[in-house]
N, C-alpha and C. Protein backbone atom coordinates (compact mmCIF):
# COMPACT_ATOMS: atom_id res chain seq x y z
N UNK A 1 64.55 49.81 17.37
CA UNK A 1 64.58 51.24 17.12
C UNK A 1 66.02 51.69 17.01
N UNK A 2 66.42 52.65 15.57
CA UNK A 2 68.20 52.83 15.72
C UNK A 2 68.27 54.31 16.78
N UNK A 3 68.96 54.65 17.01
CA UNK A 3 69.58 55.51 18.00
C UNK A 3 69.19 57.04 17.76
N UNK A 4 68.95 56.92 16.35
CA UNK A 4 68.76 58.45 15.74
C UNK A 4 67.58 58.27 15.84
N UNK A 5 66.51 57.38 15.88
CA UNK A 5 64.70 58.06 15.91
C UNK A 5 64.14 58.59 17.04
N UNK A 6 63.40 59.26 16.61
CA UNK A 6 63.05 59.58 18.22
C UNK A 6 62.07 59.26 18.21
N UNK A 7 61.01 59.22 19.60
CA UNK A 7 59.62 58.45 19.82
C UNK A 7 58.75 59.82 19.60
N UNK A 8 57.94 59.37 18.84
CA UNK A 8 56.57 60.35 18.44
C UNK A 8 55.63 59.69 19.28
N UNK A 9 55.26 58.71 19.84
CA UNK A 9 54.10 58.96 20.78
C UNK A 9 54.49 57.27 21.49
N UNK A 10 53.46 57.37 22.58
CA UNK A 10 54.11 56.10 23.76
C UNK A 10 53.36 55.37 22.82
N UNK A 11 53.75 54.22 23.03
CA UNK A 11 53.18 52.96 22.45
C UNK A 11 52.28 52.10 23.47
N UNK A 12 51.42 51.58 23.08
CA UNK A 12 50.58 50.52 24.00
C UNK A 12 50.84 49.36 23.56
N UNK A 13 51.49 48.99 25.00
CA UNK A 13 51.99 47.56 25.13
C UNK A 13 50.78 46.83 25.75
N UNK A 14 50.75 45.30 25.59
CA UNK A 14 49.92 44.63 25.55
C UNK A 14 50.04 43.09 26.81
N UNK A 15 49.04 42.86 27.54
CA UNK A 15 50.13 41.28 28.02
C UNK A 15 48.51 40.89 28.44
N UNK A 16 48.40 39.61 28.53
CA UNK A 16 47.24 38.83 28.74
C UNK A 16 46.08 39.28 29.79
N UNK A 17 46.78 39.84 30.67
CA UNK A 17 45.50 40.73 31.32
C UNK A 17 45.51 42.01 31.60
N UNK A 18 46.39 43.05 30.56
CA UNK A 18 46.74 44.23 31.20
C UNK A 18 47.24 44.84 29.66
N UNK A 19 46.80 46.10 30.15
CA UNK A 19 47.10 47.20 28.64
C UNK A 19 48.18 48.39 29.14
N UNK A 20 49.15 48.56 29.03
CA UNK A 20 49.78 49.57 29.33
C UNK A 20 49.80 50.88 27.95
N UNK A 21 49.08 51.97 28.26
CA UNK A 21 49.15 53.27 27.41
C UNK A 21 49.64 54.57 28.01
N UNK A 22 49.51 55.01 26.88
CA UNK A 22 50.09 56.34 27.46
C UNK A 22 49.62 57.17 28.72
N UNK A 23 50.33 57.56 29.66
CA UNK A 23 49.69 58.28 30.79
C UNK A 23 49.07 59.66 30.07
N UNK A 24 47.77 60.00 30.75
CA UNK A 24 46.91 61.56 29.88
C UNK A 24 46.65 62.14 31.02
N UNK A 25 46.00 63.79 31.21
CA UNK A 25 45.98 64.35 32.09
C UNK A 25 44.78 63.49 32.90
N UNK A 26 43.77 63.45 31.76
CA UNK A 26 42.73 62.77 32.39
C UNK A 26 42.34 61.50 33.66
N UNK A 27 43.74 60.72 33.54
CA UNK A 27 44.10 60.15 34.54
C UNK A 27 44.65 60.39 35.99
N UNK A 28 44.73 61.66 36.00
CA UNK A 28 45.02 62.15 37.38
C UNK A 28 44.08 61.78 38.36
N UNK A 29 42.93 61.78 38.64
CA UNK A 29 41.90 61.57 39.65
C UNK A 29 42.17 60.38 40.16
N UNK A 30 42.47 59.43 39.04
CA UNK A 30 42.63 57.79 39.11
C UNK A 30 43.94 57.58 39.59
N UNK A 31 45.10 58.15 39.13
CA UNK A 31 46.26 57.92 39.58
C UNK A 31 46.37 58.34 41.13
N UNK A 32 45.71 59.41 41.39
CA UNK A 32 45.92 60.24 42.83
C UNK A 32 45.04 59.18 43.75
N UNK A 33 44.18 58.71 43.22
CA UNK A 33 44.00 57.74 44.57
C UNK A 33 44.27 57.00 45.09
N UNK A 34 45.34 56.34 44.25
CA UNK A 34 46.69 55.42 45.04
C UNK A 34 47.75 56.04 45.16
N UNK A 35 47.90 57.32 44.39
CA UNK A 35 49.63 57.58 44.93
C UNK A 35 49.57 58.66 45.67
N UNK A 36 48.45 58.58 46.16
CA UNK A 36 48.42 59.72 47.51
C UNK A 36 48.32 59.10 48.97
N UNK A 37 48.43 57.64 48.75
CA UNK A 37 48.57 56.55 49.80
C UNK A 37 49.58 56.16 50.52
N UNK A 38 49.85 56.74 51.17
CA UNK A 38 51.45 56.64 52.15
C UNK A 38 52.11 54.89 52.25
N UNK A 39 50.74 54.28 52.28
CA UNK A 39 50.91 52.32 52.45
C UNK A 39 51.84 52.20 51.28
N UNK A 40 50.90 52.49 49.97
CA UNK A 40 51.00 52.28 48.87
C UNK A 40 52.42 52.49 47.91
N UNK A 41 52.82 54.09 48.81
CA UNK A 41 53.77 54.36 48.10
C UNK A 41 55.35 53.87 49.22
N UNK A 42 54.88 53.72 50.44
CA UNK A 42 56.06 53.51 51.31
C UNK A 42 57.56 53.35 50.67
N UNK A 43 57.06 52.06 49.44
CA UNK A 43 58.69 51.96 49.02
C UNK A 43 58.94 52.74 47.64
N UNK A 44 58.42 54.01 47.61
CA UNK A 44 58.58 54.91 45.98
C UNK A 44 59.04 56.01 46.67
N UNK A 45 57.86 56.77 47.63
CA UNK A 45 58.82 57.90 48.38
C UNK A 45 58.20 58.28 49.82
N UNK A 46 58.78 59.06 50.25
CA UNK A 46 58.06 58.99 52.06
C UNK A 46 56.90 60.45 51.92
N UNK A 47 57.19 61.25 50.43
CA UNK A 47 56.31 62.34 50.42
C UNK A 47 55.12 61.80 48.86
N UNK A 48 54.20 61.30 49.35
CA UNK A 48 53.24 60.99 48.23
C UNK A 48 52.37 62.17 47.67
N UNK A 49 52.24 62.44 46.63
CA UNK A 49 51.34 63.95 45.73
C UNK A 49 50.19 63.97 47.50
N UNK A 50 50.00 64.77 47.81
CA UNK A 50 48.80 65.80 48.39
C UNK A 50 47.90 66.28 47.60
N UNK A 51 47.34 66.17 46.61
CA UNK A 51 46.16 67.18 45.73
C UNK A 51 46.44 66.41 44.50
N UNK A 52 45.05 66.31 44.05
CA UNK A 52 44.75 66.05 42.20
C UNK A 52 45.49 66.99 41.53
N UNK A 53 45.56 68.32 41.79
CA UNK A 53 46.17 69.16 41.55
C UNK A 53 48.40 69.00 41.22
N UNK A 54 48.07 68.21 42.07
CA UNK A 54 49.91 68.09 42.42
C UNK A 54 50.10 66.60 41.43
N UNK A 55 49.26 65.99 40.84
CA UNK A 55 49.11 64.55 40.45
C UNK A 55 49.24 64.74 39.33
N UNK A 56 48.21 65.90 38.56
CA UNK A 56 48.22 66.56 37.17
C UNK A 56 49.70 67.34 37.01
N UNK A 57 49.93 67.98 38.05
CA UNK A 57 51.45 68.37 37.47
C UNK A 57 52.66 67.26 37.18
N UNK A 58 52.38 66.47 38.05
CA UNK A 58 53.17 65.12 37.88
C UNK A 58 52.95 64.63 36.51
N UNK A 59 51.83 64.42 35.86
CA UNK A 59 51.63 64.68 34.95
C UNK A 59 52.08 64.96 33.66
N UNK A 60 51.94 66.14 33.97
CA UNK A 60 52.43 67.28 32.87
C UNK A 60 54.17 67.07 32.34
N UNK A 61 54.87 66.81 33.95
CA UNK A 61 55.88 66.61 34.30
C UNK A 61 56.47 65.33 33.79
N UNK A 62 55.49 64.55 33.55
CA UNK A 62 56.25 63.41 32.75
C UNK A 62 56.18 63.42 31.07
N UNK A 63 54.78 63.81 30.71
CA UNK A 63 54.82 64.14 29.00
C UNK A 63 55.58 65.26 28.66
N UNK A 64 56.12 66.24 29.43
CA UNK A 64 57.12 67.05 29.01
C UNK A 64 58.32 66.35 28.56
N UNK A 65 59.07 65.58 29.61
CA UNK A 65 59.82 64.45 29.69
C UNK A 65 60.08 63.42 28.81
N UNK A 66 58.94 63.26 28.26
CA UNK A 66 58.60 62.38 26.90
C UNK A 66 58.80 63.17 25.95
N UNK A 67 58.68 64.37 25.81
CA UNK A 67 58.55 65.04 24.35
C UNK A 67 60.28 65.60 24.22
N UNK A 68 61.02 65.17 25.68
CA UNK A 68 62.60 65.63 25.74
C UNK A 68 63.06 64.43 25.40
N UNK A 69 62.53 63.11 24.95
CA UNK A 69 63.12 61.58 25.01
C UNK A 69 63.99 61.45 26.03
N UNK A 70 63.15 61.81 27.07
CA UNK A 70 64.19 61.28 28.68
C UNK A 70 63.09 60.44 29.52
N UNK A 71 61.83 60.33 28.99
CA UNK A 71 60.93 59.26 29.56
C UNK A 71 59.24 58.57 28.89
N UNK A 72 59.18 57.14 28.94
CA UNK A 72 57.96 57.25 28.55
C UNK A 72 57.13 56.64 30.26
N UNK A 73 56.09 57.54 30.15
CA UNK A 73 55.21 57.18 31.15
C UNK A 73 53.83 56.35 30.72
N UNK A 74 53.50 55.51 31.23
CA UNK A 74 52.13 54.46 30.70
C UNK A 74 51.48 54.23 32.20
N UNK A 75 50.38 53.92 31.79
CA UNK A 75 49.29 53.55 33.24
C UNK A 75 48.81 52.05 32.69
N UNK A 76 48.63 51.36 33.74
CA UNK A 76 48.25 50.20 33.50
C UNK A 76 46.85 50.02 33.73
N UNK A 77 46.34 49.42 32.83
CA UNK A 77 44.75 49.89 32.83
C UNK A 77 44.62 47.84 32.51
N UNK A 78 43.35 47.14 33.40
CA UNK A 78 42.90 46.08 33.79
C UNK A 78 42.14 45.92 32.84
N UNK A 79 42.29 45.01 31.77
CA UNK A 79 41.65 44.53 30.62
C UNK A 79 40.44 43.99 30.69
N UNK A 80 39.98 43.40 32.03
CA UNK A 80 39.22 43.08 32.31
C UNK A 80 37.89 44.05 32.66
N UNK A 81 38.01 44.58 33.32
CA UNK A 81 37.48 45.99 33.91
C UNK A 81 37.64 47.54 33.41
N UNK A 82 38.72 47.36 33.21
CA UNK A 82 38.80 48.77 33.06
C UNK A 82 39.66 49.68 33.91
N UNK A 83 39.77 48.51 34.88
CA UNK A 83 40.59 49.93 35.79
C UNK A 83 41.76 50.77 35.89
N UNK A 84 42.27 51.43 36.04
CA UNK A 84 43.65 51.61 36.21
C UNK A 84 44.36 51.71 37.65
N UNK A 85 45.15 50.38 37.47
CA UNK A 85 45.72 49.93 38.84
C UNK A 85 47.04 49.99 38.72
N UNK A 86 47.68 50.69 37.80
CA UNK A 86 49.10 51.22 38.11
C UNK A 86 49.68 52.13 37.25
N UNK A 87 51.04 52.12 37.65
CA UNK A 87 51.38 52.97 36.94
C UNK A 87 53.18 52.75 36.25
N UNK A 88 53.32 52.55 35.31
CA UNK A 88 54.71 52.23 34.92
C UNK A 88 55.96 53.15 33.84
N UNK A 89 57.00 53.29 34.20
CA UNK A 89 57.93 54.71 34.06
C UNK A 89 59.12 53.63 33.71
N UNK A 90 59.65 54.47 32.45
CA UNK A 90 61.30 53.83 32.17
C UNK A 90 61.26 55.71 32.07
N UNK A 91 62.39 55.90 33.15
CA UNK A 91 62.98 57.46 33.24
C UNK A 91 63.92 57.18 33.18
N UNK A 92 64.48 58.53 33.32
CA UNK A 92 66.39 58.72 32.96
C UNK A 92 66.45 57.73 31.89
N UNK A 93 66.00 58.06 30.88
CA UNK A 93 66.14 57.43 29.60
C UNK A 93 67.07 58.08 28.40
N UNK A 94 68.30 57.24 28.45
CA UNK A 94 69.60 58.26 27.39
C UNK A 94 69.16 57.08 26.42
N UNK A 95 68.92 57.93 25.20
CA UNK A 95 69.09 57.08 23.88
C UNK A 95 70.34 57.09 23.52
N UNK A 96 71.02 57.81 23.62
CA UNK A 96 73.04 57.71 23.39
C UNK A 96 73.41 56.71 23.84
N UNK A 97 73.18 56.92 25.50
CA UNK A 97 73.93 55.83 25.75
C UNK A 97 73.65 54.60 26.39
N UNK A 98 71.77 54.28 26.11
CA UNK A 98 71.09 52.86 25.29
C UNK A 98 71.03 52.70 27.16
N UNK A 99 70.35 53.36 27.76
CA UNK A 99 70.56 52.98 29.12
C UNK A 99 68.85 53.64 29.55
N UNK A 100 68.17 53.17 30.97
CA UNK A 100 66.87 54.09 31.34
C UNK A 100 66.95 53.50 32.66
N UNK A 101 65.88 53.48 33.25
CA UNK A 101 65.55 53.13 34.96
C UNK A 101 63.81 52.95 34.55
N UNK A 102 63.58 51.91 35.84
CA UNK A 102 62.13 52.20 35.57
C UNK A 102 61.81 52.04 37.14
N UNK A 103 60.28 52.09 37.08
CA UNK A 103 59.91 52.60 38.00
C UNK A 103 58.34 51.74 37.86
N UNK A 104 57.59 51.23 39.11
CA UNK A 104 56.23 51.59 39.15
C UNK A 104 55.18 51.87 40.33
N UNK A 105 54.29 51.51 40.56
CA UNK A 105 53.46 52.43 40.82
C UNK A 105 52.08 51.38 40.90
N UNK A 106 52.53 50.15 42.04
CA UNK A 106 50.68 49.49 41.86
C UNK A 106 49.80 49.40 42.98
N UNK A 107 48.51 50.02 42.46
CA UNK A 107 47.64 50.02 43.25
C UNK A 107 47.14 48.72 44.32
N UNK A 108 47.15 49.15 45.59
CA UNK A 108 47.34 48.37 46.57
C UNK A 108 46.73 47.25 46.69
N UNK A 109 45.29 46.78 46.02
CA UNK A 109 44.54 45.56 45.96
C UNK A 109 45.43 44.74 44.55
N UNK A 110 46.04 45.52 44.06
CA UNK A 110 46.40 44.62 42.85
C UNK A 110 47.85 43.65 43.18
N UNK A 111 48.63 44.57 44.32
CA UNK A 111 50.28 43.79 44.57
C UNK A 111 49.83 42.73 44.79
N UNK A 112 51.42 41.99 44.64
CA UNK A 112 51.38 41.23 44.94
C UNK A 112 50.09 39.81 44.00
N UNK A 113 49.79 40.23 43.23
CA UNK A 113 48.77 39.12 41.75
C UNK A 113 49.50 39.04 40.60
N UNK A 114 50.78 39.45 40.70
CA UNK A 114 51.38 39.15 39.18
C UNK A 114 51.10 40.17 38.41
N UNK A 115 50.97 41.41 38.43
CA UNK A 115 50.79 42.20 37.35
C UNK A 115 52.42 42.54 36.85
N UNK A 116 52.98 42.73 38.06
CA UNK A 116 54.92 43.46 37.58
C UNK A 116 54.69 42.57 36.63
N UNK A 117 54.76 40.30 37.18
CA UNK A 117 55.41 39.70 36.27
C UNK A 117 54.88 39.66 34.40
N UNK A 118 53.49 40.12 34.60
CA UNK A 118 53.31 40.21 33.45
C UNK A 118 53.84 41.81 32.83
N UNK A 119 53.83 42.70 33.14
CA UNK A 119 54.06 43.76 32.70
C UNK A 119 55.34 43.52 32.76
N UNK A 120 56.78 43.48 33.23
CA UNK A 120 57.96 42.89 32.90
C UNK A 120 58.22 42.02 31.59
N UNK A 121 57.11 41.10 31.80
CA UNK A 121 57.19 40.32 30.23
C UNK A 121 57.56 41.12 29.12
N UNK A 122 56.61 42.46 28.99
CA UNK A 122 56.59 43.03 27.72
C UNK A 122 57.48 43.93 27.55
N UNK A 123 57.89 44.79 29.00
CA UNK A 123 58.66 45.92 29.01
C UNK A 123 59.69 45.31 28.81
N UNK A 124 60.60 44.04 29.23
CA UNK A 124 62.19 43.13 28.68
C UNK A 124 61.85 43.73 27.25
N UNK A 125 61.28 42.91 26.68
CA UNK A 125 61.43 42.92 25.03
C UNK A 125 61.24 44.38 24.31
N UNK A 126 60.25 45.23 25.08
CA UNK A 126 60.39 46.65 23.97
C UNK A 126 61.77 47.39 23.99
N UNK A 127 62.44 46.92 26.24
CA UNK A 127 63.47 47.82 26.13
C UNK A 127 64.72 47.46 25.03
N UNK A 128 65.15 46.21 25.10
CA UNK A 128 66.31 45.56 24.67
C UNK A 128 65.87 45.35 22.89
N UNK A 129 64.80 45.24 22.91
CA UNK A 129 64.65 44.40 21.44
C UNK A 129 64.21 45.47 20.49
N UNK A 130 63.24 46.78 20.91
CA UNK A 130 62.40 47.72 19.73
C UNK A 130 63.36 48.98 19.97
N UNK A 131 63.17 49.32 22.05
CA UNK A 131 64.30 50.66 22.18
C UNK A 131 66.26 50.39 21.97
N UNK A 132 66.39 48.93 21.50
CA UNK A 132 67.61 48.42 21.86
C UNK A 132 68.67 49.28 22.83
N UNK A 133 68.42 49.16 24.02
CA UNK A 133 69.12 49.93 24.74
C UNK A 133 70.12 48.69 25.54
N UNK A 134 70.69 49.22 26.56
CA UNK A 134 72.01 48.01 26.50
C UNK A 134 72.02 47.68 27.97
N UNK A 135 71.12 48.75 28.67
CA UNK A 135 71.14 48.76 30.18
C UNK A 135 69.84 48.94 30.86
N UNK A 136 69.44 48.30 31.55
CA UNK A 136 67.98 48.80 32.30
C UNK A 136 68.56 48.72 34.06
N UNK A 137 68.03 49.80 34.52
CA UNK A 137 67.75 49.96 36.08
C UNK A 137 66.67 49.49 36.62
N UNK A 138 67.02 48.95 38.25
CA UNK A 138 65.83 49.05 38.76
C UNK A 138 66.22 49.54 40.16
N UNK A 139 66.06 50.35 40.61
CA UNK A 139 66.47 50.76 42.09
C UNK A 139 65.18 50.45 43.48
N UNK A 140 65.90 50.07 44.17
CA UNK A 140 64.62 49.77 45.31
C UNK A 140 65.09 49.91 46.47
N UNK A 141 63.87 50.30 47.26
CA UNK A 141 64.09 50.67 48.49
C UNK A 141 64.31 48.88 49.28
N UNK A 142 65.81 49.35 50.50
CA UNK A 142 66.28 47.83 50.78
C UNK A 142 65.04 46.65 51.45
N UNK A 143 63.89 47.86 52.13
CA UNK A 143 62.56 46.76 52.73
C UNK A 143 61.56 46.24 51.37
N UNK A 144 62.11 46.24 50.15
CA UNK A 144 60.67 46.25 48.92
C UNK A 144 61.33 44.74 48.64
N UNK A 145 61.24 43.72 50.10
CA UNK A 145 60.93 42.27 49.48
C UNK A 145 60.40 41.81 48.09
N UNK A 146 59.48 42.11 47.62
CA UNK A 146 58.21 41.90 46.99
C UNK A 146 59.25 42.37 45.28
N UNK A 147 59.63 43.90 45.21
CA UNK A 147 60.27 44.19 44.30
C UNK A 147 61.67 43.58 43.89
N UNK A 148 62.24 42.81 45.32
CA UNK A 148 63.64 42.31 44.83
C UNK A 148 63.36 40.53 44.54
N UNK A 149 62.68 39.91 44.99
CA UNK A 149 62.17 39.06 44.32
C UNK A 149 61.81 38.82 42.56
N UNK A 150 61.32 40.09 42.88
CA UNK A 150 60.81 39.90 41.01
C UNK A 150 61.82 40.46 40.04
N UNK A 151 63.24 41.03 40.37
CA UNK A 151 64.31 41.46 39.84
C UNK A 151 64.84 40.26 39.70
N UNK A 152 65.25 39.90 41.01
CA UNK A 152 66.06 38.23 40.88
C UNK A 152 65.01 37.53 39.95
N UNK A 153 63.84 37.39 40.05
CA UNK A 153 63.41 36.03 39.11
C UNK A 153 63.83 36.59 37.70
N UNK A 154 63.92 37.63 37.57
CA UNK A 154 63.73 37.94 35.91
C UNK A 154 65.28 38.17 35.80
N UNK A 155 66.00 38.07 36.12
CA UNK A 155 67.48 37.81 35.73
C UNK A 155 68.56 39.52 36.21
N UNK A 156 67.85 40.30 36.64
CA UNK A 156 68.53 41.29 37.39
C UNK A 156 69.28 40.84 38.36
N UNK A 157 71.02 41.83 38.02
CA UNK A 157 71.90 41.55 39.04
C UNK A 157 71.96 42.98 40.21
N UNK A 158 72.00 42.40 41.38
CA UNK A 158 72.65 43.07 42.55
C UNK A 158 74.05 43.68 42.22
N UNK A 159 73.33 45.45 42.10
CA UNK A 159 74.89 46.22 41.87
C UNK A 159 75.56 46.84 42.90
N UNK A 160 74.63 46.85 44.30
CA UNK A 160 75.09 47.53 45.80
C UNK A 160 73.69 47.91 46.10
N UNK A 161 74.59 48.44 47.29
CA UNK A 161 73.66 49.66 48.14
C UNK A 161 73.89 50.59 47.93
N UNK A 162 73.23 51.40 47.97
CA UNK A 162 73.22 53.11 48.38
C UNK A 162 72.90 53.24 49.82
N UNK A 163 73.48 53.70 50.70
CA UNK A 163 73.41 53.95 52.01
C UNK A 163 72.76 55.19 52.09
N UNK A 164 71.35 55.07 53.26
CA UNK A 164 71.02 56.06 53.74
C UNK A 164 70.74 57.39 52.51
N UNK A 165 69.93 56.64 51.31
CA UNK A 165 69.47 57.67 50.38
C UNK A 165 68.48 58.21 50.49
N UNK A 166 67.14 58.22 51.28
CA UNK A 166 66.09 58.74 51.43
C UNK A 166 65.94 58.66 53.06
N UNK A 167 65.26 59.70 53.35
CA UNK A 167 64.64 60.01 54.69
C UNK A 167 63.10 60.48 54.65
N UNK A 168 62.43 59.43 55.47
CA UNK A 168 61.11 59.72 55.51
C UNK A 168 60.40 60.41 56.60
N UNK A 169 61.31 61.52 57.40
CA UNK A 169 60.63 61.93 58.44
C UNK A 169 60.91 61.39 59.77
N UNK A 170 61.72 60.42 59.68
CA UNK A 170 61.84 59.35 61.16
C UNK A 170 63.44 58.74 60.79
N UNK A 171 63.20 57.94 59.58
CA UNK A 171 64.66 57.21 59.75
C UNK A 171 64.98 57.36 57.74
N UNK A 172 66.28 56.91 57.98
CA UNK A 172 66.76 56.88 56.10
C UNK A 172 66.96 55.55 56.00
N UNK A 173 66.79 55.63 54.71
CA UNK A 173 66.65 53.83 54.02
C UNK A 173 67.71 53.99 52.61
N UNK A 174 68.16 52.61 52.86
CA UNK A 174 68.96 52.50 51.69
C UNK A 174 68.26 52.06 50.58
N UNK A 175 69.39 52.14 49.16
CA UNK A 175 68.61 51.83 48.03
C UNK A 175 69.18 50.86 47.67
N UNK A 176 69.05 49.81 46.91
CA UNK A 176 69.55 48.30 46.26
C UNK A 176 69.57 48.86 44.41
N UNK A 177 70.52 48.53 44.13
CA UNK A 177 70.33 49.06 42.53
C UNK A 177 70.45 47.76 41.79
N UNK A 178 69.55 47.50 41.21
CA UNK A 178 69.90 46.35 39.84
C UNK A 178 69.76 46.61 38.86
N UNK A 179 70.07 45.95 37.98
CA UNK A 179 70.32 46.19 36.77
C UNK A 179 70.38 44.81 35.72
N UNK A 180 69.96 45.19 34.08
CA UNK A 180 70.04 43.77 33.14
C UNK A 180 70.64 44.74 32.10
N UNK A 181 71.75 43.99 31.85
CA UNK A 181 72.29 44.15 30.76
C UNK A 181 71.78 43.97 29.22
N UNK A 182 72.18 44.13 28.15
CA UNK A 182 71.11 43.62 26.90
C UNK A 182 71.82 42.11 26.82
N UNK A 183 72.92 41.55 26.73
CA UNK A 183 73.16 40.45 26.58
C UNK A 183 73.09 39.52 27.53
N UNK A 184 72.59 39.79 28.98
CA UNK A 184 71.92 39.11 30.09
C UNK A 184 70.47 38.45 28.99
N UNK A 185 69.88 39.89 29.14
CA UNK A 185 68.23 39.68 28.55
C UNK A 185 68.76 38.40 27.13
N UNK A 186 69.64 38.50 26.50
CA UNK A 186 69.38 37.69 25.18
C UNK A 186 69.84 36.49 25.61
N UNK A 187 70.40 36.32 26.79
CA UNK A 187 71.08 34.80 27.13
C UNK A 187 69.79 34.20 28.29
């Protein structure tokens, strides 16, 4: 994709057991029943949506976002079934300056089965190869074992800490930032 297009609608990405599409309002009911899970969300934030209501604005809040080309939001929906067991975000998305962050969002029976590693598969290649952007984020909370594992396997480098960036009511946790360059991803 060159620098001047802009995205007219999310794309559905594809990987052997999993469909990632566009997030719709209609998915709120489904999304809110895992990300209203304190377990679930522990390492995303210490305040998880309260109400279907607050889930749909989240919502709203991200296809706005999309229609500003500062994010695409997709739900991961189980090819098998049907379900939708997550949820996946490249935000803070500058097309200038070829850079985004991502983010996700998986429902608690699914961690931990390989869905990141397959959904990673596809998201490497749309960011670097279709959005050609030059930088991808991944920020994590310093206890998300599980998330820094799957950074290191896929070739993300350790850029620091962030000290004491979130407080959940009791104590603050630091953040770990990584990051892949585009000529990491091509080597």
């Amino acid at each position: 994709m060159k620098q001047h297009q802009a995205l007219t609608e999310i794309p559905i990405l594809e990987t052997k057991n999993y469909l990632l599409r566009g997030v719709a309002l209609d998915d709120a009911s489904r999304l809110f029943a895992f990300m209203q899970d304190k377990i679930t969300m522990q390492f995303i934030t210490p305040h998880p949506v309260q109400t279907e209501e607050e889930m749909e604005a989240a919502i709203k809040q991200y296809l706005a976002k999309f229609q500003e080309q500062k994010e695409i939001p997709w739900v991961i929906i189980h090819k098998e079934d049907g379900a939708l067991i997550g949820q996946f975000r490249l935000h803070k998305l500058h097309m200038w300056h070829r850079k985004a962050e991502m983010g996700a969002v998986i429902q608690q029976d699914y961690q931990k089965t390989g869905v990141m590693t397959e959904v990673l598969g596809v998201i490497l290649p749309y960011v670097f190869e279709t959005l050609n952007l030059n930088r991808l984020v991944g920020d994590i909370f310093s206890g998300n074992e599980g998330s820094r594992r799957l950074l290191e396997k896929f070739g993300f480098k350790k850029e620091g800490v962030l000290r004491h960036t979130d407080f959940d009511g009791q104590a603050f946790h630091d953040t770990v930032v990584y990051s892949m360059l585009k000529h990491e991803y091509e080597a």
